[in-house]
PDB file of N, CA and C in Angstrom:
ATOM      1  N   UNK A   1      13.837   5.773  -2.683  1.00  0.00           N
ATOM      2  CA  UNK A   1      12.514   5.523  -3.178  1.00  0.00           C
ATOM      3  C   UNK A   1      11.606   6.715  -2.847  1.00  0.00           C
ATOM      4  N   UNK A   2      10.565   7.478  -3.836  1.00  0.00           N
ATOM      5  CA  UNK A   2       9.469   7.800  -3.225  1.00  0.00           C
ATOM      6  C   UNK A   2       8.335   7.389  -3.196  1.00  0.00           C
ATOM      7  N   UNK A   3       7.155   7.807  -3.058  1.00  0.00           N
ATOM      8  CA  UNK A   3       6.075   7.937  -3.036  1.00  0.00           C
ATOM      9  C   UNK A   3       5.077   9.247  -3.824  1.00  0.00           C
ATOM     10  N   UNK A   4       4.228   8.939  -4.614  1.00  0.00           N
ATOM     11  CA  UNK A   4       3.632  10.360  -5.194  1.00  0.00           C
ATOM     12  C   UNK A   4       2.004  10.225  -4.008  1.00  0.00           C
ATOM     13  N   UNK A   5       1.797  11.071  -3.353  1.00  0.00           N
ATOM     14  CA  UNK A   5       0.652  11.924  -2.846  1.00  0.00           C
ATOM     15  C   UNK A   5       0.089  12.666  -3.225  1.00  0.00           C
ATOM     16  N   UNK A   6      -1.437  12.383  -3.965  1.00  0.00           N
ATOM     17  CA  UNK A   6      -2.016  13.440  -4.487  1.00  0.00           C
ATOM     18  C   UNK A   6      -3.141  14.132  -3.420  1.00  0.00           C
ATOM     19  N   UNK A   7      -3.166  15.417  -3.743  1.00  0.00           N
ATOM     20  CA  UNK A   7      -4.295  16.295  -2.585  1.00  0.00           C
ATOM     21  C   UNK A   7      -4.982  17.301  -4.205  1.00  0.00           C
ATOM     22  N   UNK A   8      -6.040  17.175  -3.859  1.00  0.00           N
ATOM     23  CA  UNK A   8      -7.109  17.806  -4.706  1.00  0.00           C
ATOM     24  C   UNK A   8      -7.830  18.795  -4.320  1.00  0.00           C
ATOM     25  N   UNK A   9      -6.924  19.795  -4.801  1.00  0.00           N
ATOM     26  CA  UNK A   9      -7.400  21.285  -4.585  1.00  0.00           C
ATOM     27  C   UNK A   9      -8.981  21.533  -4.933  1.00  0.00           C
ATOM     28  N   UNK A  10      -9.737  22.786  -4.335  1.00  0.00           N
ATOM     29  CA  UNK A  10     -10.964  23.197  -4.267  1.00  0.00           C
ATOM     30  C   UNK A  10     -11.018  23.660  -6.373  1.00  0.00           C
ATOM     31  N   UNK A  11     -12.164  23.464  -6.566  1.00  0.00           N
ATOM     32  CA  UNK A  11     -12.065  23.865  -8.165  1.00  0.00           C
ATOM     33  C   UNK A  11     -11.451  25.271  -8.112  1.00  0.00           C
ATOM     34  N   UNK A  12     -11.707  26.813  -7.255  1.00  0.00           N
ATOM     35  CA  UNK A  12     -11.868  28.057  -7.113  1.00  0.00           C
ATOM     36  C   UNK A  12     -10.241  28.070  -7.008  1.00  0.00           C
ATOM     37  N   UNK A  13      -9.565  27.017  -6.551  1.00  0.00           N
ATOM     38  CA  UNK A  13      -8.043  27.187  -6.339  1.00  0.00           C
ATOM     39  C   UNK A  13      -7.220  26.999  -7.488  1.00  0.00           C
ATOM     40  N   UNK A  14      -6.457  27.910  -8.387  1.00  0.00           N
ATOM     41  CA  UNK A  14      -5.688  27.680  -9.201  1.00  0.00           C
ATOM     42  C   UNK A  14      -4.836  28.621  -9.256  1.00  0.00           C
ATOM     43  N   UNK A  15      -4.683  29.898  -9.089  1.00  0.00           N
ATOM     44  CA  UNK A  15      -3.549  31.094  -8.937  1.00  0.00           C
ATOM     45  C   UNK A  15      -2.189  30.518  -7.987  1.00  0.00           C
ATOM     46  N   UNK A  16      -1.266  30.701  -8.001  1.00  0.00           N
ATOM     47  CA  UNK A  16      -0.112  30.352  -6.936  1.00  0.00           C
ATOM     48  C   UNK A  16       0.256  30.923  -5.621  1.00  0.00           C
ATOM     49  N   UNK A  17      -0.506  32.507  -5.383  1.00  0.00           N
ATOM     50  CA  UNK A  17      -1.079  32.824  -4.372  1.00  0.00           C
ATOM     51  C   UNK A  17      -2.240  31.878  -3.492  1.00  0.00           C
ATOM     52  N   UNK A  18      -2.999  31.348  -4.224  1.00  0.00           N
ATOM     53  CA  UNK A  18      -4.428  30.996  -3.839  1.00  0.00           C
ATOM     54  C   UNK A  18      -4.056  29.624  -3.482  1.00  0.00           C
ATOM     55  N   UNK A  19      -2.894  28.479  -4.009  1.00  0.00           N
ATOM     56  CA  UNK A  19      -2.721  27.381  -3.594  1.00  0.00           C
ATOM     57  C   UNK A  19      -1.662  27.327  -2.706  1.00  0.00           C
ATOM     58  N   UNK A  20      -1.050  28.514  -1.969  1.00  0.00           N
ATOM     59  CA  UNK A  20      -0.171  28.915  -0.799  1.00  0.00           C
ATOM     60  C   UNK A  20      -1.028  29.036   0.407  1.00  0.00           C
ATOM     61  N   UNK A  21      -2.191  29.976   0.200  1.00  0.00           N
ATOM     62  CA  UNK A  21      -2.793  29.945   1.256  1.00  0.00           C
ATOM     63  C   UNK A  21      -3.413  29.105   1.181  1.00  0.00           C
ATOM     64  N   UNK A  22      -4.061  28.326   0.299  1.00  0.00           N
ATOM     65  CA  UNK A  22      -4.801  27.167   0.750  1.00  0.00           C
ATOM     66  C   UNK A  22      -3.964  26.093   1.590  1.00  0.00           C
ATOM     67  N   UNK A  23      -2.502  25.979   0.790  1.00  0.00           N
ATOM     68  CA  UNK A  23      -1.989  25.265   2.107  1.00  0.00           C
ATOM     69  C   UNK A  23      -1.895  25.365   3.567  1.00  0.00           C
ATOM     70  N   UNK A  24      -1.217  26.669   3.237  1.00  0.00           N
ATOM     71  CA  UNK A  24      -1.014  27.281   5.080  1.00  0.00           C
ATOM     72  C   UNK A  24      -2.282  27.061   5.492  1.00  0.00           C
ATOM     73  N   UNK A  25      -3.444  27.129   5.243  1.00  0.00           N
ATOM     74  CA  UNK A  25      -5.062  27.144   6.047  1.00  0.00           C
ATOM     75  C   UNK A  25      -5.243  25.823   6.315  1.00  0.00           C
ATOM     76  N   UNK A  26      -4.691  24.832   5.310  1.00  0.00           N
ATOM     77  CA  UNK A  26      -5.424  23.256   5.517  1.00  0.00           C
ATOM     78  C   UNK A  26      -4.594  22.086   5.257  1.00  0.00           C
ATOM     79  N   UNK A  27      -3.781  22.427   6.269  1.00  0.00           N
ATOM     80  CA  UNK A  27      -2.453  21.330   6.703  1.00  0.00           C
ATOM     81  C   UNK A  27      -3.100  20.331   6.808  1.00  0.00           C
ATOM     82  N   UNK A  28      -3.932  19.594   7.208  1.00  0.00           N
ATOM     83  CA  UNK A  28      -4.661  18.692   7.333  1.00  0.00           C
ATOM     84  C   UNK A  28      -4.876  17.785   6.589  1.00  0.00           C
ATOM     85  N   UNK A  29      -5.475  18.791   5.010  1.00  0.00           N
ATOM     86  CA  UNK A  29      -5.578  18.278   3.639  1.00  0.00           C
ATOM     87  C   UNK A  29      -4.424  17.492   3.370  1.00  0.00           C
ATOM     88  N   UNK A  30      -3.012  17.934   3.449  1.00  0.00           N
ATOM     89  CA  UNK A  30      -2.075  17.584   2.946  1.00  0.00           C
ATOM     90  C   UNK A  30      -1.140  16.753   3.500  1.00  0.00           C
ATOM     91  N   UNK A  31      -0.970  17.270   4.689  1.00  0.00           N
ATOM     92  CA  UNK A  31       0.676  16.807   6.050  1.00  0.00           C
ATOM     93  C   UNK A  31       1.005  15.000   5.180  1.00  0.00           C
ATOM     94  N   UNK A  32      -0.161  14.577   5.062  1.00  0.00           N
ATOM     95  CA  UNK A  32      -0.249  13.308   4.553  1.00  0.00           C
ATOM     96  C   UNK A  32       1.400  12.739   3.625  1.00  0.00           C
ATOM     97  N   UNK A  33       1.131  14.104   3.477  1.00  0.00           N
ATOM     98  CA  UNK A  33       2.449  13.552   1.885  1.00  0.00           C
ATOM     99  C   UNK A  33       3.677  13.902   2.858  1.00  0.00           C
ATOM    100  N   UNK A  34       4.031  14.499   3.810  1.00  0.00           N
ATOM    101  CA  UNK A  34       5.242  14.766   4.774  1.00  0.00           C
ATOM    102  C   UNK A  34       6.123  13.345   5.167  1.00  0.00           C
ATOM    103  N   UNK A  35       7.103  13.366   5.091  1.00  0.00           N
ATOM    104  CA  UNK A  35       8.272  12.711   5.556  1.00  0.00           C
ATOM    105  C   UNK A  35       8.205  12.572   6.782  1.00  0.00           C
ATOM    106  N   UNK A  36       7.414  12.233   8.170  1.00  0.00           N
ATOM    107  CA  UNK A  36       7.828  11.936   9.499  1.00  0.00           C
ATOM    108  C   UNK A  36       8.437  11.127  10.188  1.00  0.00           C
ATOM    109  N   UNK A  37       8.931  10.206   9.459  1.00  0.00           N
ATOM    110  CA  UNK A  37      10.354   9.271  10.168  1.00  0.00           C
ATOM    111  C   UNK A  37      11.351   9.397   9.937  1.00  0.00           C
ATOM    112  N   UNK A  38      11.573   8.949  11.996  1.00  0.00           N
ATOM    113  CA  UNK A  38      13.013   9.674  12.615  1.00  0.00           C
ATOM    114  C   UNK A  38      13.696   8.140  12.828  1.00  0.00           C
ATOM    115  N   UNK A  39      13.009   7.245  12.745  1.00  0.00           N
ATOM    116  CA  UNK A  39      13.906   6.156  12.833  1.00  0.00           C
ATOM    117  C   UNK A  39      15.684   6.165  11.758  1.00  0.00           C
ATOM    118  N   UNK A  40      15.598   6.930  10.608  1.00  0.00           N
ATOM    119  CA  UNK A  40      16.444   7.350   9.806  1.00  0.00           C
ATOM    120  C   UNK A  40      17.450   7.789  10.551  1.00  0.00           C
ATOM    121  N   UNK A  41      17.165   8.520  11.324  1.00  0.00           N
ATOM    122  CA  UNK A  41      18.000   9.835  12.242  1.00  0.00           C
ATOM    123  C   UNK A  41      18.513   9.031  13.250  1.00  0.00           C
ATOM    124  N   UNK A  42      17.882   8.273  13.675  1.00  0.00           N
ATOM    125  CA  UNK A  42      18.565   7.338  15.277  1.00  0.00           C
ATOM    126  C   UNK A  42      17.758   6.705  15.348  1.00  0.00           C
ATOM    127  N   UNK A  43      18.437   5.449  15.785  1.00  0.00           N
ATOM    128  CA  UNK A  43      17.640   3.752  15.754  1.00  0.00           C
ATOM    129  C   UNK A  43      16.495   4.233  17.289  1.00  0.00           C
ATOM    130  N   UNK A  44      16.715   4.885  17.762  1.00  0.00           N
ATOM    131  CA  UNK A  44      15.653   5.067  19.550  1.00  0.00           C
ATOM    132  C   UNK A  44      14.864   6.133  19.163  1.00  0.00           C
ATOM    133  N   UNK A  45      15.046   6.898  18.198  1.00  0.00           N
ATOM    134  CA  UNK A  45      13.845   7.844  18.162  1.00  0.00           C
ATOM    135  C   UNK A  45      12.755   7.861  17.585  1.00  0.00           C
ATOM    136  N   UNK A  46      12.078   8.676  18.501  1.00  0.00           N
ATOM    137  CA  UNK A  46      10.731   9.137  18.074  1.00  0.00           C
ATOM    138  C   UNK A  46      10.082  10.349  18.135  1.00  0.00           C
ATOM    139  N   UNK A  47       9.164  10.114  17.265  1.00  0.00           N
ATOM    140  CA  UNK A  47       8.601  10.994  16.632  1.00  0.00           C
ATOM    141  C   UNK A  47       8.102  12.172  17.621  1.00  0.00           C
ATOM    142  N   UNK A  48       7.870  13.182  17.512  1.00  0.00           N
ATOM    143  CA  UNK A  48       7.419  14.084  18.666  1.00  0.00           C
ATOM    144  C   UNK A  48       6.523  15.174  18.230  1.00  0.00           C
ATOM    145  N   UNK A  49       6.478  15.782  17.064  1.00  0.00           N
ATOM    146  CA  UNK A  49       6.187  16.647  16.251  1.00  0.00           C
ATOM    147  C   UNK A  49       6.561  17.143  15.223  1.00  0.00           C
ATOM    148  N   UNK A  50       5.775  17.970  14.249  1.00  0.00           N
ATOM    149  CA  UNK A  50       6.320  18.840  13.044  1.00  0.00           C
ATOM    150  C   UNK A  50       5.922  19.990  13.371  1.00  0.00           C
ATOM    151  N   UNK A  51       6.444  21.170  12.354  1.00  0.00           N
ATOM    152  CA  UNK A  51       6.090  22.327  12.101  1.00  0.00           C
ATOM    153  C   UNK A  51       6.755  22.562  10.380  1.00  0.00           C
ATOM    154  N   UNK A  52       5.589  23.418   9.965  1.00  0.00           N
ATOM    155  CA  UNK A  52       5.626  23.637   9.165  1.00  0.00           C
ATOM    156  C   UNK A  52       6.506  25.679   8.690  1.00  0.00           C
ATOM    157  N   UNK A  53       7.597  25.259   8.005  1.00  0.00           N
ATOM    158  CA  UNK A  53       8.347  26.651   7.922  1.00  0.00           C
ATOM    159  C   UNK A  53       8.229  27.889   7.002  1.00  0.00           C
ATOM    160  N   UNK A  54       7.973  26.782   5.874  1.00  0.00           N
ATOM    161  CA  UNK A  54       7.827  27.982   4.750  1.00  0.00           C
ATOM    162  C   UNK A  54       7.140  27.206   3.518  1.00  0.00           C
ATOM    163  N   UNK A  55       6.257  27.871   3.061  1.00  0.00           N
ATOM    164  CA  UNK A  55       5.528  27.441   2.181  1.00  0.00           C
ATOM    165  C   UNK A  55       5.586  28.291   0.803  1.00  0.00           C
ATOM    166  N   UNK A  56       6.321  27.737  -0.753  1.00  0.00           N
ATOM    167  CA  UNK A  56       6.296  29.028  -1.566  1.00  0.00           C
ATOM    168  C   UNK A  56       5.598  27.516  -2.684  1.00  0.00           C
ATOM    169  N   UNK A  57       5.226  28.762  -3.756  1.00  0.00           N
ATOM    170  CA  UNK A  57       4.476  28.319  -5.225  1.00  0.00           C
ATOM    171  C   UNK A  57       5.144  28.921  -6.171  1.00  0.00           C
ATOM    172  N   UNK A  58       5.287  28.583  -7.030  1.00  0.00           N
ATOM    173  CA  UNK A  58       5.550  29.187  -8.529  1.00  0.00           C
ATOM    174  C   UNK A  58       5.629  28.635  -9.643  1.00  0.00           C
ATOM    175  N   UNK A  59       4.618  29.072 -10.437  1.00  0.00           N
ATOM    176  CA  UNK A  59       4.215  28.508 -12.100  1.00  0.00           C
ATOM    177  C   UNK A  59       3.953  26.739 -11.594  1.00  0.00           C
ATOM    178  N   UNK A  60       2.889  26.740 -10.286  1.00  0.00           N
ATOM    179  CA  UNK A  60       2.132  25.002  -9.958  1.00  0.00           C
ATOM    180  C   UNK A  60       3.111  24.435  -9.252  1.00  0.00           C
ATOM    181  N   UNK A  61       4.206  24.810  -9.519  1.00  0.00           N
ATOM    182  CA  UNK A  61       5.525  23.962  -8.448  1.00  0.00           C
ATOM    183  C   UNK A  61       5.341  24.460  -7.068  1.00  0.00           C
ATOM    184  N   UNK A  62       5.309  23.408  -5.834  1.00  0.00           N
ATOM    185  CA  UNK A  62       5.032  23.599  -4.553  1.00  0.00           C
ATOM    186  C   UNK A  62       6.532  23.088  -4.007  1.00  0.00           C
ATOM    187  N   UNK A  63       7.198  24.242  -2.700  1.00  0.00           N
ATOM    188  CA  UNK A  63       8.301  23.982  -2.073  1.00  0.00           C
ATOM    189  C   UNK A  63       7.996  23.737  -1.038  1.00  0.00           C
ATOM    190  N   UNK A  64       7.672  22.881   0.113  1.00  0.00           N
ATOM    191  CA  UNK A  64       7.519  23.444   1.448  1.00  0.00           C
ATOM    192  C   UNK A  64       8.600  22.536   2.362  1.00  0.00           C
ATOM    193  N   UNK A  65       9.276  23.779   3.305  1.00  0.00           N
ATOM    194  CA  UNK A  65       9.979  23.123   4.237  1.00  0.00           C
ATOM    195  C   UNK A  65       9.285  23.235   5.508  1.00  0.00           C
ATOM    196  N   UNK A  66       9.721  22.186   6.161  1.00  0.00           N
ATOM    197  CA  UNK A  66       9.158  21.598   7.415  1.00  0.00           C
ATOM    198  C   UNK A  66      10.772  21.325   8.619  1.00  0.00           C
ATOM    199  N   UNK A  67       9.868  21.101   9.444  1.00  0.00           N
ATOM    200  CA  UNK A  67      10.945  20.924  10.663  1.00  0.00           C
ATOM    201  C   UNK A  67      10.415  19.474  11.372  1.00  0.00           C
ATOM    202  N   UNK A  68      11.401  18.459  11.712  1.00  0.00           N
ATOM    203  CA  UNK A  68      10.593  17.209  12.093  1.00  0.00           C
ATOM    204  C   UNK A  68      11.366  17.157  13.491  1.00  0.00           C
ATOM    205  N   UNK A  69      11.039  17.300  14.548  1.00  0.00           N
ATOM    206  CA  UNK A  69      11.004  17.184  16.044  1.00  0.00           C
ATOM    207  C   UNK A  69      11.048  15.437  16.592  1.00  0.00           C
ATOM    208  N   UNK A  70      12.222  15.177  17.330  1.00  0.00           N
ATOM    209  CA  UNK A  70      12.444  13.941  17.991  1.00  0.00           C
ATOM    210  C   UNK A  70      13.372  13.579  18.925  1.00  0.00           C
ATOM    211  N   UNK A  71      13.039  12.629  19.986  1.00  0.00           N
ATOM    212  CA  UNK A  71      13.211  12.089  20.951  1.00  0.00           C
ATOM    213  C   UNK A  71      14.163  10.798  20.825  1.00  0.00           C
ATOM    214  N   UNK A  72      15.341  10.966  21.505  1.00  0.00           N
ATOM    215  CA  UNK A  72      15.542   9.621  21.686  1.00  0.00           C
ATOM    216  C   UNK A  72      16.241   9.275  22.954  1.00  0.00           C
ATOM    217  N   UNK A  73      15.611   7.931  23.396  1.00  0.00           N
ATOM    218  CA  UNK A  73      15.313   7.326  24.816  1.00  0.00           C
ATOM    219  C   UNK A  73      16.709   6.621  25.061  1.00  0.00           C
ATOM    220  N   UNK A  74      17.886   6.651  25.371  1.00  0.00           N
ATOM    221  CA  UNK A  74      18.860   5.167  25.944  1.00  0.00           C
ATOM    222  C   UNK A  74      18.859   5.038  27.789  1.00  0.00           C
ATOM    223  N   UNK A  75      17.962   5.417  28.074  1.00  0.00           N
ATOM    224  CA  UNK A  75      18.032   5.068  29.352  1.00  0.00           C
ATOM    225  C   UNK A  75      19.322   5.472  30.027  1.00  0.00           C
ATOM    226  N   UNK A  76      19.702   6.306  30.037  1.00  0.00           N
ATOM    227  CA  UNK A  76      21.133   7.261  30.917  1.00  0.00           C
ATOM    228  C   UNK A  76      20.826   8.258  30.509  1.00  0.00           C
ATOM    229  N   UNK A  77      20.190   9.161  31.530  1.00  0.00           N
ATOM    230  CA  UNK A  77      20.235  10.608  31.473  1.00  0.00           C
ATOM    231  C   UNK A  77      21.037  11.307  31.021  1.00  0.00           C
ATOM    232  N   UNK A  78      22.121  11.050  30.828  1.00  0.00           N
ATOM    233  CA  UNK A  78      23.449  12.070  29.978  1.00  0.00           C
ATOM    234  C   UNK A  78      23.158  11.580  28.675  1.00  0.00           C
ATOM    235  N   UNK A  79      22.691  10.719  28.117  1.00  0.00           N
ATOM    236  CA  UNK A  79      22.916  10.069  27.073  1.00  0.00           C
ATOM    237  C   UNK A  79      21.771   9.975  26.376  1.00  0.00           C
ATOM    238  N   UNK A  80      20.758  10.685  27.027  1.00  0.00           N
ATOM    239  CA  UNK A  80      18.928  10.726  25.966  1.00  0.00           C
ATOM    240  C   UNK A  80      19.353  12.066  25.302  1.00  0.00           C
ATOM    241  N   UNK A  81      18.701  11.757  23.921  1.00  0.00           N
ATOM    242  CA  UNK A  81      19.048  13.020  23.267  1.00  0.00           C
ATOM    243  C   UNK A  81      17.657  13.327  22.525  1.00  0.00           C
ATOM    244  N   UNK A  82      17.473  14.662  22.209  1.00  0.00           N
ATOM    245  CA  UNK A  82      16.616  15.008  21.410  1.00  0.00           C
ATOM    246  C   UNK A  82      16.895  16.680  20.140  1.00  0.00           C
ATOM    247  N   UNK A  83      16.153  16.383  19.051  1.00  0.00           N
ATOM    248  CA  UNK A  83      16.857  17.057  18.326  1.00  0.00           C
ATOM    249  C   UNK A  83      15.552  17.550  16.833  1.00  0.00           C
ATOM    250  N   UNK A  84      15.694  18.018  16.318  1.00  0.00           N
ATOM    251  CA  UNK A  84      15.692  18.774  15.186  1.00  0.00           C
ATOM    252  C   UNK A  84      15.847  18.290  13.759  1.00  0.00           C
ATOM    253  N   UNK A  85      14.940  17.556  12.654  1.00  0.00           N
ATOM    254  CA  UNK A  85      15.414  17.334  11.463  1.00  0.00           C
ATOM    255  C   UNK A  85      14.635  18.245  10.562  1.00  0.00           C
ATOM    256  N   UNK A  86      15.173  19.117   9.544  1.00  0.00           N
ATOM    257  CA  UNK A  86      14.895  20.035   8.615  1.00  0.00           C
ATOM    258  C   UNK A  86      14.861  19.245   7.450  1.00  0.00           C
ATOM    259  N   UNK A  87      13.517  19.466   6.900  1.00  0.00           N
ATOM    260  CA  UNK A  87      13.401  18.589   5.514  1.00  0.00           C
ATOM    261  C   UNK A  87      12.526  19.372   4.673  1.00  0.00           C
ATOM    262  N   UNK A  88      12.242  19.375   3.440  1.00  0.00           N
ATOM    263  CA  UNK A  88      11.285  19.756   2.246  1.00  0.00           C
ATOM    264  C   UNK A  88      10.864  18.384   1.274  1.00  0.00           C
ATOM    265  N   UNK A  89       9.927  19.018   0.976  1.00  0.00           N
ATOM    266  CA  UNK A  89       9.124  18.260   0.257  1.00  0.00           C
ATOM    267  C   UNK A  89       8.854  19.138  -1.030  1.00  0.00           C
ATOM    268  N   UNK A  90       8.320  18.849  -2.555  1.00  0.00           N
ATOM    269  CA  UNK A  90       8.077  19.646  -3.302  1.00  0.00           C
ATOM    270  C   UNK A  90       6.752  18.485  -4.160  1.00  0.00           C
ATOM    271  N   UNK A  91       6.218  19.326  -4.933  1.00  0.00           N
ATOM    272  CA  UNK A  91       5.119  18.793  -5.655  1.00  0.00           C
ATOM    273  C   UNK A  91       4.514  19.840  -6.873  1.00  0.00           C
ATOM    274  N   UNK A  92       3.942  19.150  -7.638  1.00  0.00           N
ATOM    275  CA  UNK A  92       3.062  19.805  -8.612  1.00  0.00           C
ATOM    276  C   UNK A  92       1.815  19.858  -9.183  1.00  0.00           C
ATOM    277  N   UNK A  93       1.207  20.862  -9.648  1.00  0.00           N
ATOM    278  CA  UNK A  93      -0.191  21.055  -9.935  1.00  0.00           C
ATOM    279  C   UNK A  93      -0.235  20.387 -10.982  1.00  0.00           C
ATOM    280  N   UNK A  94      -0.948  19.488 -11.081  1.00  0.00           N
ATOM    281  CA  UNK A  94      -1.337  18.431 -12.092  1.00  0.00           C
ATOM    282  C   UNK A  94      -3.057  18.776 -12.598  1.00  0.00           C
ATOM    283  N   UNK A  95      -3.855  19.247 -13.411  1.00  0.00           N
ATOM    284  CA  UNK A  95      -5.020  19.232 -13.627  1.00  0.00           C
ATOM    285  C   UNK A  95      -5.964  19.285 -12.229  1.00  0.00           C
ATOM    286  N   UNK A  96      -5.459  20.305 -11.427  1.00  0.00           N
ATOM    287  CA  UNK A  96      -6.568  20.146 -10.238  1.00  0.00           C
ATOM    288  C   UNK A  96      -5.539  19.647  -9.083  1.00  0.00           C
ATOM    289  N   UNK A  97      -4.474  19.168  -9.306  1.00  0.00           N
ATOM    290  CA  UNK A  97      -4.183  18.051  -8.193  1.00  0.00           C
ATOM    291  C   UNK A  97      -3.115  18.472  -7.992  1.00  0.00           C
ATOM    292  N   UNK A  98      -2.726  18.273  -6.509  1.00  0.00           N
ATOM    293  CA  UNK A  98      -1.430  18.588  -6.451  1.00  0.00           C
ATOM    294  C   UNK A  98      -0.752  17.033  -6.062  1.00  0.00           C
ATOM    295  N   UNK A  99       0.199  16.823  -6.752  1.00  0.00           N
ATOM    296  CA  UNK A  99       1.255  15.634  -6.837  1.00  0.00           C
ATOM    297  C   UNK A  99       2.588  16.005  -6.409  1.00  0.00           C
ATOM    298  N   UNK A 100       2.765  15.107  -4.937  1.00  0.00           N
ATOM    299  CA  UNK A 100       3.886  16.010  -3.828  1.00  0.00           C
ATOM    300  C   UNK A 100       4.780  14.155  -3.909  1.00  0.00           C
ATOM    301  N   UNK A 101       5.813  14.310  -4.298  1.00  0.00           N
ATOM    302  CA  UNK A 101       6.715  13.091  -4.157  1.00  0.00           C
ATOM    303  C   UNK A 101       7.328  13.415  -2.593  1.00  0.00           C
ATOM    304  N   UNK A 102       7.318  12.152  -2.045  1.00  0.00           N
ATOM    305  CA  UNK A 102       7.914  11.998  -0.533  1.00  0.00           C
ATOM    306  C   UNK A 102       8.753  10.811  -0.639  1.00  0.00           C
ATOM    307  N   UNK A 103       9.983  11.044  -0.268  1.00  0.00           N
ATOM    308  CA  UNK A 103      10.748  10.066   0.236  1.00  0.00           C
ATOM    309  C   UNK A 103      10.448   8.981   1.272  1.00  0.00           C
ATOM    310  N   UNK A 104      10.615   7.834   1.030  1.00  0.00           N
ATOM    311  CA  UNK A 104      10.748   6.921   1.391  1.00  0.00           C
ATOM    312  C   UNK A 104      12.140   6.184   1.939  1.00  0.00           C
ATOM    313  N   UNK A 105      12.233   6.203   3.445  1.00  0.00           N
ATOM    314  CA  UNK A 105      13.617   5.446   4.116  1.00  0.00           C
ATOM    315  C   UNK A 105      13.697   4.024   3.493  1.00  0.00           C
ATOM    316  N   UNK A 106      14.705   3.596   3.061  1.00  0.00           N
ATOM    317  CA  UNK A 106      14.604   1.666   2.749  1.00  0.00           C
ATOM    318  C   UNK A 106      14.453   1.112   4.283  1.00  0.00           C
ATOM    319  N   UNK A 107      13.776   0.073   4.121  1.00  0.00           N
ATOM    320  CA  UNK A 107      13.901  -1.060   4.633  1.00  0.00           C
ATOM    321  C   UNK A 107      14.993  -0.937   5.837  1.00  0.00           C
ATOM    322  N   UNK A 108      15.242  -0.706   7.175  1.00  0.00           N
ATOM    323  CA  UNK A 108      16.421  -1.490   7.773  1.00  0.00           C
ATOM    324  C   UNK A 108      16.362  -2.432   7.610  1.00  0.00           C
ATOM    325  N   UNK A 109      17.761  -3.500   7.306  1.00  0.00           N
ATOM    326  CA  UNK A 109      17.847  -4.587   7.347  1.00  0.00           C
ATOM    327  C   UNK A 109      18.854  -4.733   9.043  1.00  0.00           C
ATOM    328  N   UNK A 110      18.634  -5.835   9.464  1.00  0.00           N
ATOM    329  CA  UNK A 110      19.373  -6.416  10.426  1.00  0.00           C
ATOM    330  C   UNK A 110      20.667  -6.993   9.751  1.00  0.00           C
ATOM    331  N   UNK A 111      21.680  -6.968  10.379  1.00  0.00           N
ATOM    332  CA  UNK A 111      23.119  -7.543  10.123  1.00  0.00           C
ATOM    333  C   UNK A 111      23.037  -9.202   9.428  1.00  0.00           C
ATOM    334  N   UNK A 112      21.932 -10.085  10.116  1.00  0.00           N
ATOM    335  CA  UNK A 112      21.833 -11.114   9.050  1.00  0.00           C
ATOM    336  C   UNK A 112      20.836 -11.243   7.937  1.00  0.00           C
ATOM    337  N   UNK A 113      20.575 -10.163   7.527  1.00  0.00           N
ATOM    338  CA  UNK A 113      19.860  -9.985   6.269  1.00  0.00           C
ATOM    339  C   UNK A 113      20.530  -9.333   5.078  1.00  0.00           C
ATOM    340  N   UNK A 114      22.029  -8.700   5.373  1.00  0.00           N
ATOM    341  CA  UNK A 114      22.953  -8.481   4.491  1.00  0.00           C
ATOM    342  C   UNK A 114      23.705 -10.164   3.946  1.00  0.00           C
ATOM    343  N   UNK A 115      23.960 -10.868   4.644  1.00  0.00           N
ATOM    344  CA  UNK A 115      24.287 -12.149   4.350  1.00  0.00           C
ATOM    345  C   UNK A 115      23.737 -13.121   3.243  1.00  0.00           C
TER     346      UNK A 115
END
């Protein structure tokens, strides 16, 4: 499943240079549309941070990869792990707007909800 996220660029923003740096400057505006669950990755983790890797444009199409940072807790020190998920996201300039589809994890179900 995804999700569409729209972020509404400044009117002055329309070149593919100009909506690169507007990203890199105003993560803020956007992160919104980012993928941050690690529950996917391991039933104990959590979330810890992102960073953002690379940001490209071309002809309104937006690529950006990200790095998603997480923790996970089992209570035995040999056995807590933490780790690294690499993901992208992409989107497009729509009349002003940028429209970024994000994935969506399903639902876990519990073992008696397959039944």
């Amino acid at each position: 499943m995804y999700r569409k996220t729209p972020v509404s660029l400044p009117p002055s923003i329309r070149t593919d240079q100009g909506i690169a740096a507007w990203l890199a400057a105003n993560p803020d505006e956007w992160e919104e549309a980012l993928d941050l669950e690690v529950g996917y990755v391991d039933d104990r983790a959590t979330y810890e941070g992102h960073q953002i890797d690379d940001i490209r444009v071309s002809d309104g199409h937006v690529f950006i990869q990200y790095t998603v940072e997480y923790d996970a807790y089992y209570g035995c020190k040999d056995m807590d792990s933490a780790g690294e998920d690499e993901r992208d996201i992409s989107g497009d300039l729509v009349d002003g707007t940028l429209i970024f589809e994000t994935f969506v994890p399903p639902a876990r179900q519990a073992p008696d909800d397959e039944l």
